[in-house]
C-alpha atoms as a PDB file:
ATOM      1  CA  UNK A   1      -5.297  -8.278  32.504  1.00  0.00           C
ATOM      2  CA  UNK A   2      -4.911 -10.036  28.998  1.00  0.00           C
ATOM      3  CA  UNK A   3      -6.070  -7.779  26.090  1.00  0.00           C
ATOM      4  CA  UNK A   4      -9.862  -8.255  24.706  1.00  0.00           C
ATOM      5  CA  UNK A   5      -8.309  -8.264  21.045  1.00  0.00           C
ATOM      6  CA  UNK A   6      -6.995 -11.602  19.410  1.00  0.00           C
ATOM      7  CA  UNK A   7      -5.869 -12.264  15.832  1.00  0.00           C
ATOM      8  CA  UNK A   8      -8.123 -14.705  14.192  1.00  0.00           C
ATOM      9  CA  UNK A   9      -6.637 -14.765  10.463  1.00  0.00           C
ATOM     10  CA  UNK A  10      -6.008 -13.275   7.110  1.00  0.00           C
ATOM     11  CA  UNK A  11      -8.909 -13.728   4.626  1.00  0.00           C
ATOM     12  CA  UNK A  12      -7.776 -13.075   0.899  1.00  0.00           C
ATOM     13  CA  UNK A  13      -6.404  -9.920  -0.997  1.00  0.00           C
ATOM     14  CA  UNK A  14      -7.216  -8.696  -4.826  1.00  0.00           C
ATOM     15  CA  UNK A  15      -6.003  -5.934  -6.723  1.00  0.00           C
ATOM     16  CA  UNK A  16      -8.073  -5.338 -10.291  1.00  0.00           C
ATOM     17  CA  UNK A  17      -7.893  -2.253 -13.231  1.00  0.00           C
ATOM     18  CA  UNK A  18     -11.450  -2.495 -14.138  1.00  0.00           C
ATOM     19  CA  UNK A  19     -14.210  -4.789 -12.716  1.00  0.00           C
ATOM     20  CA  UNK A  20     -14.889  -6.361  -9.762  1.00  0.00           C
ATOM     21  CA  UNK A  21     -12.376  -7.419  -6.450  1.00  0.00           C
ATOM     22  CA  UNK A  22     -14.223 -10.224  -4.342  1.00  0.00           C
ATOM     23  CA  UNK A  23     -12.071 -11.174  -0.947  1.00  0.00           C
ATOM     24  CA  UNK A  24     -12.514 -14.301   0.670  1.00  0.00           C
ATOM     25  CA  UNK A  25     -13.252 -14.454   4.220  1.00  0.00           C
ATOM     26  CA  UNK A  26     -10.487 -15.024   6.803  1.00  0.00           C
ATOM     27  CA  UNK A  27     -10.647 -19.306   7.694  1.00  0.00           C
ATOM     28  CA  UNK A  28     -12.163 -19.638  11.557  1.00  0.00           C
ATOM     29  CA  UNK A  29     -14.203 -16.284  11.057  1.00  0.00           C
ATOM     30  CA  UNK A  30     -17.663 -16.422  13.345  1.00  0.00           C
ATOM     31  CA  UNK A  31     -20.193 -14.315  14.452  1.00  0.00           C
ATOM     32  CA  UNK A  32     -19.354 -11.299  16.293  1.00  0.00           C
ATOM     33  CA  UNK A  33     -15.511 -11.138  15.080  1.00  0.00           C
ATOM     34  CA  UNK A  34     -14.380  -7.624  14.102  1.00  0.00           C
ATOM     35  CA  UNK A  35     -13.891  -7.858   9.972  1.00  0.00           C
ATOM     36  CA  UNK A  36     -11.670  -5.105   8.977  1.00  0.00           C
ATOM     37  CA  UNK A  37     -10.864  -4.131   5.005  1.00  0.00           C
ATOM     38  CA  UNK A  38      -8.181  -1.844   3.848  1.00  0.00           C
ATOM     39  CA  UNK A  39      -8.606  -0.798   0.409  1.00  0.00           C
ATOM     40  CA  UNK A  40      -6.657   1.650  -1.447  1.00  0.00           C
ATOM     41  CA  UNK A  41      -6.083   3.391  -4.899  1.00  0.00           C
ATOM     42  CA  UNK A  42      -3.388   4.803  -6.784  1.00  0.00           C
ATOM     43  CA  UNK A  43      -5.743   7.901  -7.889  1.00  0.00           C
ATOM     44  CA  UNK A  44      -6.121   9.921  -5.437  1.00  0.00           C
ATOM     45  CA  UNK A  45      -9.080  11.874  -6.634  1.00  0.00           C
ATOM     46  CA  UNK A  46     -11.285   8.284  -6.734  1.00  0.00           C
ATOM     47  CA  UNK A  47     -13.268   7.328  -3.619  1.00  0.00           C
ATOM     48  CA  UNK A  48     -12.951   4.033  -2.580  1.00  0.00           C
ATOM     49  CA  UNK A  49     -16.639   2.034  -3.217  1.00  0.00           C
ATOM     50  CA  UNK A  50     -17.722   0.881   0.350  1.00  0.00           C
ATOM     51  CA  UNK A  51     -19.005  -2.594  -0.112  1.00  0.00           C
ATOM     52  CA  UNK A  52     -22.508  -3.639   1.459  1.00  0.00           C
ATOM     53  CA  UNK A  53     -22.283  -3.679   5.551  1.00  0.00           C
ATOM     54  CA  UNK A  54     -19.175  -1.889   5.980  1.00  0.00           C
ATOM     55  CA  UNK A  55     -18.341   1.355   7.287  1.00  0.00           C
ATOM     56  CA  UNK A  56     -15.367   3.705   6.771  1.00  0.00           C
ATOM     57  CA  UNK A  57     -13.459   3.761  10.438  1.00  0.00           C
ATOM     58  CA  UNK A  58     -10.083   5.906   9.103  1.00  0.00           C
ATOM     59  CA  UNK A  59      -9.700   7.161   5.599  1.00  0.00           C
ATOM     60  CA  UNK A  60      -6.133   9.206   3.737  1.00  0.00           C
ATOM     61  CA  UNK A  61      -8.390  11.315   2.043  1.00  0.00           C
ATOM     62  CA  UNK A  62     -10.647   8.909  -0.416  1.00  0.00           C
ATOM     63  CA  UNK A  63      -8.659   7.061  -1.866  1.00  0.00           C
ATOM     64  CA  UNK A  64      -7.325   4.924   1.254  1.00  0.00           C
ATOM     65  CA  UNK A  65      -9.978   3.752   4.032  1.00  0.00           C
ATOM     66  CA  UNK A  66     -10.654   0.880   6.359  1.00  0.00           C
ATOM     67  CA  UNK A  67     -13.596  -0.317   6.437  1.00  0.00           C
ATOM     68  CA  UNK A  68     -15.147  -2.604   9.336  1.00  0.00           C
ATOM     69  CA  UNK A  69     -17.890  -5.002  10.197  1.00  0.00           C
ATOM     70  CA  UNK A  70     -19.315  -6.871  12.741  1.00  0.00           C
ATOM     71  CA  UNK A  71     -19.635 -10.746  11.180  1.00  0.00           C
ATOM     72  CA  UNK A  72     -23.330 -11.738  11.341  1.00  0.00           C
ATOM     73  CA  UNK A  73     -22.589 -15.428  11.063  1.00  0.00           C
ATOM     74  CA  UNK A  74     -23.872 -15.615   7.765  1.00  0.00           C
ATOM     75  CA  UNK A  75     -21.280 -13.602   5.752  1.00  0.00           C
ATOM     76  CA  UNK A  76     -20.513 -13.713   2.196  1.00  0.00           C
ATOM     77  CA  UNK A  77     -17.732 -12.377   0.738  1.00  0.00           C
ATOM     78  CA  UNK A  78     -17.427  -8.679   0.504  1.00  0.00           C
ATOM     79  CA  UNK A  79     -17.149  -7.406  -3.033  1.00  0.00           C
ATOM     80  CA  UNK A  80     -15.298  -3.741  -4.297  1.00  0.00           C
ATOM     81  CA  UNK A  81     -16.468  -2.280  -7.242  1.00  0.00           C
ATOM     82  CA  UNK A  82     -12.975  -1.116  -8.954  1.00  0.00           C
ATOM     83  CA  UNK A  83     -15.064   0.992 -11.018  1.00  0.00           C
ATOM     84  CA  UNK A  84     -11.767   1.146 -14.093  1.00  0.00           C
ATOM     85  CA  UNK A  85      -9.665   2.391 -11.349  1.00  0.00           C
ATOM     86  CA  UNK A  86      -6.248   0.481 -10.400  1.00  0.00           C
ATOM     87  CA  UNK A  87      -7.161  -0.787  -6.485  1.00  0.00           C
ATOM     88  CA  UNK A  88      -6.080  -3.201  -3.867  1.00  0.00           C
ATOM     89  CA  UNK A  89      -7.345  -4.580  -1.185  1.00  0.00           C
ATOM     90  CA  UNK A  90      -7.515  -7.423   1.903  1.00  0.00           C
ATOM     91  CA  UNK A  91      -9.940  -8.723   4.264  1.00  0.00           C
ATOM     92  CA  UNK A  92      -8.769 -10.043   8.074  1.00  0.00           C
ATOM     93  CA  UNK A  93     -10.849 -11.166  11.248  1.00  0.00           C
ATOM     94  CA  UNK A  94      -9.962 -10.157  15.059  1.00  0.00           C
ATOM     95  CA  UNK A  95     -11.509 -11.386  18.142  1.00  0.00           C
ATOM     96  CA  UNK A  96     -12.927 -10.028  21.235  1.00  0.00           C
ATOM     97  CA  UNK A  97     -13.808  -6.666  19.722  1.00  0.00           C
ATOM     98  CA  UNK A  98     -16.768  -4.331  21.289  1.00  0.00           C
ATOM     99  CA  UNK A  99     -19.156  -6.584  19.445  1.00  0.00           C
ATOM    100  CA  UNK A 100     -20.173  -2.941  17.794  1.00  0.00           C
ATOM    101  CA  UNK A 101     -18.423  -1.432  15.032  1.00  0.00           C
ATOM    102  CA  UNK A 102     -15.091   0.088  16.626  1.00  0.00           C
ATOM    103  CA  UNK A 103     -14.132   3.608  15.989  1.00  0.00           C
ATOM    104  CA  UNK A 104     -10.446   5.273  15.698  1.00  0.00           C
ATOM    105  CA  UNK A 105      -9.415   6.875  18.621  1.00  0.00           C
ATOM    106  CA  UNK A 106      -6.288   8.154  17.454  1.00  0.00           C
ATOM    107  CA  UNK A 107      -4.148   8.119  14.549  1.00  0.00           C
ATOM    108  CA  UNK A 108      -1.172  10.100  11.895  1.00  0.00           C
ATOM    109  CA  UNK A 109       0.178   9.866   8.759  1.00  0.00           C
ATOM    110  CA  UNK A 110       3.087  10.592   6.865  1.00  0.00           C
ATOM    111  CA  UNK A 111       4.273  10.571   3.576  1.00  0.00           C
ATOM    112  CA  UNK A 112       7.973   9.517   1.831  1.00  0.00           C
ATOM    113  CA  UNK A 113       9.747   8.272  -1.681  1.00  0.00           C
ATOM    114  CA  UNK A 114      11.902   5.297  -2.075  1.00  0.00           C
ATOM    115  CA  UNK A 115      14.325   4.832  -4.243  1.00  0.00           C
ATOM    116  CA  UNK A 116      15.241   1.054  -5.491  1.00  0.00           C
ATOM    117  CA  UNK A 117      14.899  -0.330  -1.429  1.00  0.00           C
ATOM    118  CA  UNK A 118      14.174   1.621   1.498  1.00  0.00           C
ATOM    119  CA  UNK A 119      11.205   2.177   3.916  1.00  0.00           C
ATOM    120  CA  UNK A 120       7.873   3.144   3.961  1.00  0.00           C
ATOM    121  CA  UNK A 121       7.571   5.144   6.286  1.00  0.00           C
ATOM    122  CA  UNK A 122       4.876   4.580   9.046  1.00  0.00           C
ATOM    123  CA  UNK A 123       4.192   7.751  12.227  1.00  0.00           C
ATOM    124  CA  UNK A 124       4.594   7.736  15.785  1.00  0.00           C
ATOM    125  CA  UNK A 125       1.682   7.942  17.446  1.00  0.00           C
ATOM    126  CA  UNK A 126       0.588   7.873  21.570  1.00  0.00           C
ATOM    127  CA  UNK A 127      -2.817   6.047  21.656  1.00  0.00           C
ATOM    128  CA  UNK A 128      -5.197   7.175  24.210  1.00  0.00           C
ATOM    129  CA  UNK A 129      -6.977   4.243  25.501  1.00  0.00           C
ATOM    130  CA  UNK A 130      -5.993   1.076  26.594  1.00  0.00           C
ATOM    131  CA  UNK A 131      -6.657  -2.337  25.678  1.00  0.00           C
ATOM    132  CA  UNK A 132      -5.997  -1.097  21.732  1.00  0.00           C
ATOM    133  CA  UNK A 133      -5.599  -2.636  18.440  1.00  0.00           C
ATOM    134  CA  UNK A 134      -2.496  -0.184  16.648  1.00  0.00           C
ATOM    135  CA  UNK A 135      -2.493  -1.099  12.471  1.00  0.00           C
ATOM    136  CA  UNK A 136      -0.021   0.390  10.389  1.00  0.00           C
ATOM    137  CA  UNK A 137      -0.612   0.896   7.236  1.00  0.00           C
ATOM    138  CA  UNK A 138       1.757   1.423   4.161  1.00  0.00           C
ATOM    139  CA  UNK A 139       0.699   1.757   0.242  1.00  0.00           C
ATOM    140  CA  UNK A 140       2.684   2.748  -2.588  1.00  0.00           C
ATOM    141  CA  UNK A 141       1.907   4.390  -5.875  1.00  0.00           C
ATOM    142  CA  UNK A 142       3.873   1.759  -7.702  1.00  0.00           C
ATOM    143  CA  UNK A 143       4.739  -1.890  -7.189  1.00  0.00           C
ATOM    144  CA  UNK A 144       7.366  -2.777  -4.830  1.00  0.00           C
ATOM    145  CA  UNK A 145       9.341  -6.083  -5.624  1.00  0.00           C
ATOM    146  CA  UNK A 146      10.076  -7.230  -2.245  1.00  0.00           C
ATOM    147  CA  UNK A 147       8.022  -6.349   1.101  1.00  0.00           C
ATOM    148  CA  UNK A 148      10.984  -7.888   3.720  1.00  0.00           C
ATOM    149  CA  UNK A 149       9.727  -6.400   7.470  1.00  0.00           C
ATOM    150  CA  UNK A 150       7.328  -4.669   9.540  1.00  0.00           C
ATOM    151  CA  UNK A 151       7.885  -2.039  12.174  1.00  0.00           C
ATOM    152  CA  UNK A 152       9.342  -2.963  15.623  1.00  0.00           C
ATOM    153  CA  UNK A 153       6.659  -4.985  17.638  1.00  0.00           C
ATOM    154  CA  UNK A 154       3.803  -5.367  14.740  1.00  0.00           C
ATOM    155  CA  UNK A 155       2.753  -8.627  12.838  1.00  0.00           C
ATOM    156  CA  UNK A 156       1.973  -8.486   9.386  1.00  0.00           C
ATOM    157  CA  UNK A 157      -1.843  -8.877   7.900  1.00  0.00           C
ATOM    158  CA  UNK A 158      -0.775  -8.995   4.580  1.00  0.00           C
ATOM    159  CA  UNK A 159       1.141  -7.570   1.658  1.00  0.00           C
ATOM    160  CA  UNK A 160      -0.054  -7.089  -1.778  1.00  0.00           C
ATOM    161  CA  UNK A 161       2.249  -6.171  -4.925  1.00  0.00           C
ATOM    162  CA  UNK A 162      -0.199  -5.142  -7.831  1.00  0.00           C
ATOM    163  CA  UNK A 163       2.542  -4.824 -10.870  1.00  0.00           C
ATOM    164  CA  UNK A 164      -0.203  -4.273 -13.729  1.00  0.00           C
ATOM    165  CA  UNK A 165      -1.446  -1.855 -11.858  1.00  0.00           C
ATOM    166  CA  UNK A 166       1.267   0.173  -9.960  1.00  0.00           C
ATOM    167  CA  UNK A 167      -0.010  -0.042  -6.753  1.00  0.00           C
ATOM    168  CA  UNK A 168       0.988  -1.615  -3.422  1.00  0.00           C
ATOM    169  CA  UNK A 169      -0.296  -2.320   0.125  1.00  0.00           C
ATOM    170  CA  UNK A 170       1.298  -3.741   3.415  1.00  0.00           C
ATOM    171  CA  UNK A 171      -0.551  -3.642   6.935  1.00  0.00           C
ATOM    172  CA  UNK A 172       0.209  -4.790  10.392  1.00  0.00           C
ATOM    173  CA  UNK A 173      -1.024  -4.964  14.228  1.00  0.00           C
ATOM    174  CA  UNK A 174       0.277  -4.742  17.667  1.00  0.00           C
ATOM    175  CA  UNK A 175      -2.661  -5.396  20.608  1.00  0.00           C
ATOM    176  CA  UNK A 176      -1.983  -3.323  23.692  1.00  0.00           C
ATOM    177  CA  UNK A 177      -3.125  -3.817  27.399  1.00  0.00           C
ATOM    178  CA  UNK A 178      -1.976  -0.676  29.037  1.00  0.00           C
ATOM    179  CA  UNK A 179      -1.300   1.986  26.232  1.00  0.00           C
ATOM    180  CA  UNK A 180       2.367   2.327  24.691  1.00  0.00           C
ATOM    181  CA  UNK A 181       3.570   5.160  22.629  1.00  0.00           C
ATOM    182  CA  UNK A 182       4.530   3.581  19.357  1.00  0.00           C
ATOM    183  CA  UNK A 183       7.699   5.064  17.550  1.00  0.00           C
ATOM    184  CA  UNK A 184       8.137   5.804  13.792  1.00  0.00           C
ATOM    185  CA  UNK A 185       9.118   3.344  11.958  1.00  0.00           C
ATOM    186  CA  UNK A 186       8.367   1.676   8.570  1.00  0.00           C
ATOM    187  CA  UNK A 187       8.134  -1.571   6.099  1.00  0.00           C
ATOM    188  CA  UNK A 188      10.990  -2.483   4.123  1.00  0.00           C
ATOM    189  CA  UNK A 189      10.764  -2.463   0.972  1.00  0.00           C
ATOM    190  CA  UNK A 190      13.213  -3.211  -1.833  1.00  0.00           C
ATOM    191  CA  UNK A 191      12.583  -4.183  -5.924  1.00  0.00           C
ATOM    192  CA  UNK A 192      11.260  -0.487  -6.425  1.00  0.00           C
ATOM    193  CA  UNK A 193      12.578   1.310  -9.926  1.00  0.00           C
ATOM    194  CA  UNK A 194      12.023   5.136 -10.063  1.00  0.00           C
ATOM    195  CA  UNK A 195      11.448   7.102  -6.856  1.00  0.00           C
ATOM    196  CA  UNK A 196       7.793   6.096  -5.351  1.00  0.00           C
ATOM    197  CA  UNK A 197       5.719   8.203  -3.219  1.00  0.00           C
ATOM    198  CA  UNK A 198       4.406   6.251  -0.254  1.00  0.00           C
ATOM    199  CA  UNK A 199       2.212   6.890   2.535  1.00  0.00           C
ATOM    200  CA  UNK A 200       1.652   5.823   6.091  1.00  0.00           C
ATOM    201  CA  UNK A 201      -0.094   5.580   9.106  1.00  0.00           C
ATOM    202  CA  UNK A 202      -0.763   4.381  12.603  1.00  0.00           C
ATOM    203  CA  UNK A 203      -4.462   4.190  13.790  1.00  0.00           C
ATOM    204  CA  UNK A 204      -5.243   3.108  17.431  1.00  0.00           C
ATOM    205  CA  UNK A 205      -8.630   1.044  17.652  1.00  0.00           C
ATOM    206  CA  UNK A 206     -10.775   1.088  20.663  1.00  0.00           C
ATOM    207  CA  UNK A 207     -11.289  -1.881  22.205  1.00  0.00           C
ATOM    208  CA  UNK A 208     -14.995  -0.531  23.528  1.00  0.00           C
ATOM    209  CA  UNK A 209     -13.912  -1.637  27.023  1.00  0.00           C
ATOM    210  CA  UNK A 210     -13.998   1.205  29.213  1.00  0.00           C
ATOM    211  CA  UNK A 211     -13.860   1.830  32.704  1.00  0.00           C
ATOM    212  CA  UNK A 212     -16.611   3.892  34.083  1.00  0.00           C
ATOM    213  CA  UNK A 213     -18.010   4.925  38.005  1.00  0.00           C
ATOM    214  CA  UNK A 214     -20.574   2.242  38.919  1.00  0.00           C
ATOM    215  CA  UNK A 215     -22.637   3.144  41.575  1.00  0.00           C
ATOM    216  CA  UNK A 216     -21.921   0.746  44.748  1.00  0.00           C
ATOM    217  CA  UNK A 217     -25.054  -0.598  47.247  1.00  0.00           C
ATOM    218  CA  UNK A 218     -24.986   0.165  51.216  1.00  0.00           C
ATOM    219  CA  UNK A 219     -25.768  -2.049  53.642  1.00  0.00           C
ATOM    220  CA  UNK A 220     -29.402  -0.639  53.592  1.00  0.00           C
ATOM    221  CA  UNK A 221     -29.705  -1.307  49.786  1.00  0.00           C
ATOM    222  CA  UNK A 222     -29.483   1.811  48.804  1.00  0.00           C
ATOM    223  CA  UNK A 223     -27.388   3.139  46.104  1.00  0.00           C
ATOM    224  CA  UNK A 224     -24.043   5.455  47.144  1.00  0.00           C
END
């Protein structure tokens, strides 16, 4: 049984210090597609401005969430309030979703520094349901020079290096049929000065297609 998840694209990434970070819409989006927004700050203490529609589905605290929304067909593109705070974000579009917004069924983090190259660290996590869309997220409280690979068996989303502002993102996805425990691993990374804290994490999507007891009909119409 083919997964109900597909890729549909990347849509466009923005980083700002002050003002206003407007993301262009992923090319092929339509009506019903799963939008899905990570946007992150180097502050922890700031709480990421939810733009209009969207709704938090996993958050690091505040200061990192992703955000979803169903696409109504007549979407514009989502705008973050920065609010004088250094943040980054990026907008992509999946396919075949529950048609609802999707919640998080399971998910970790971690945390590590890098020195000059290395790896940002992402968990290990054992999703609970099939038919899943795994992310993995990394961000870094400083600009990275070079993002060079994902973790084993993901495809990236996107990357963003925000230099002015000292702060970095990198996501990626793996779609699952029958659930597969996903090891630790991380994004490469290299280009990095002094030693950077970075964070990570792997969040399991639900698909929204469950199985459930349907009551079957006897020969005498009536239900069993």
């Amino acid at each position: 049984m083919p997964s109900i998840w597909s890729f549909v694209a990347a849509g466009g990434n923005g980083a700002a210090q002050t003002g206003t970070i407007t993301l262009a819409l992923p090319a092929g989006h339509t009506a019903g597609d799963t939008l899905l927004c990570l946007c992150v700050t180097k502050a922890q203490t700031i709480t990421v401005p939810v733009p209009s529609g969207y709704t938090s589905i996993y958050n690091k605290g505040t200061w990192c969430q992703l955000l979803a929304k169903i696409d109504s067909g007549a979407e514009t593109a989502p705008a973050i309030a920065s609010g004088g705070n250094n943040m980054a974000a990026s907008l992509v579009a999946f396919r075949g979703g529950p048609g609802i917004i999707p919640t998080v069924s399971t998910s970790a983090t971690t945390n590590n520094n890098v020195t000059s190259s290395g790896t940002i660290n992402t968990p290990a996590l054992s999703p609970s349901i099939d038919n899943g869309l795994i992310i993995d997220i990394g961000s870094c409280k400083d600009n990275y020079g070079t993002f060079s690979s994902n973790p084993s068996g993901f495809s990236t989303l996107d990357h963003l290096a925000f230099s002015a502002g000292g702060l970095s993102l990198v996501w990626a996805y793996q779609i699952q049929t029958a659930r597969a425990a996903i090891s630790a691993d991380g994004f490469s990374i290299s280009g990095v000065g002094a030693s950077v804290n970075c964070d990570g994490s792997t969040v399991a999507i639900n698909s929204g297609l469950l199985l459930s007891s349907v009551p079957t009909r006897s020969l005498l119409g009536v239900g069993s």
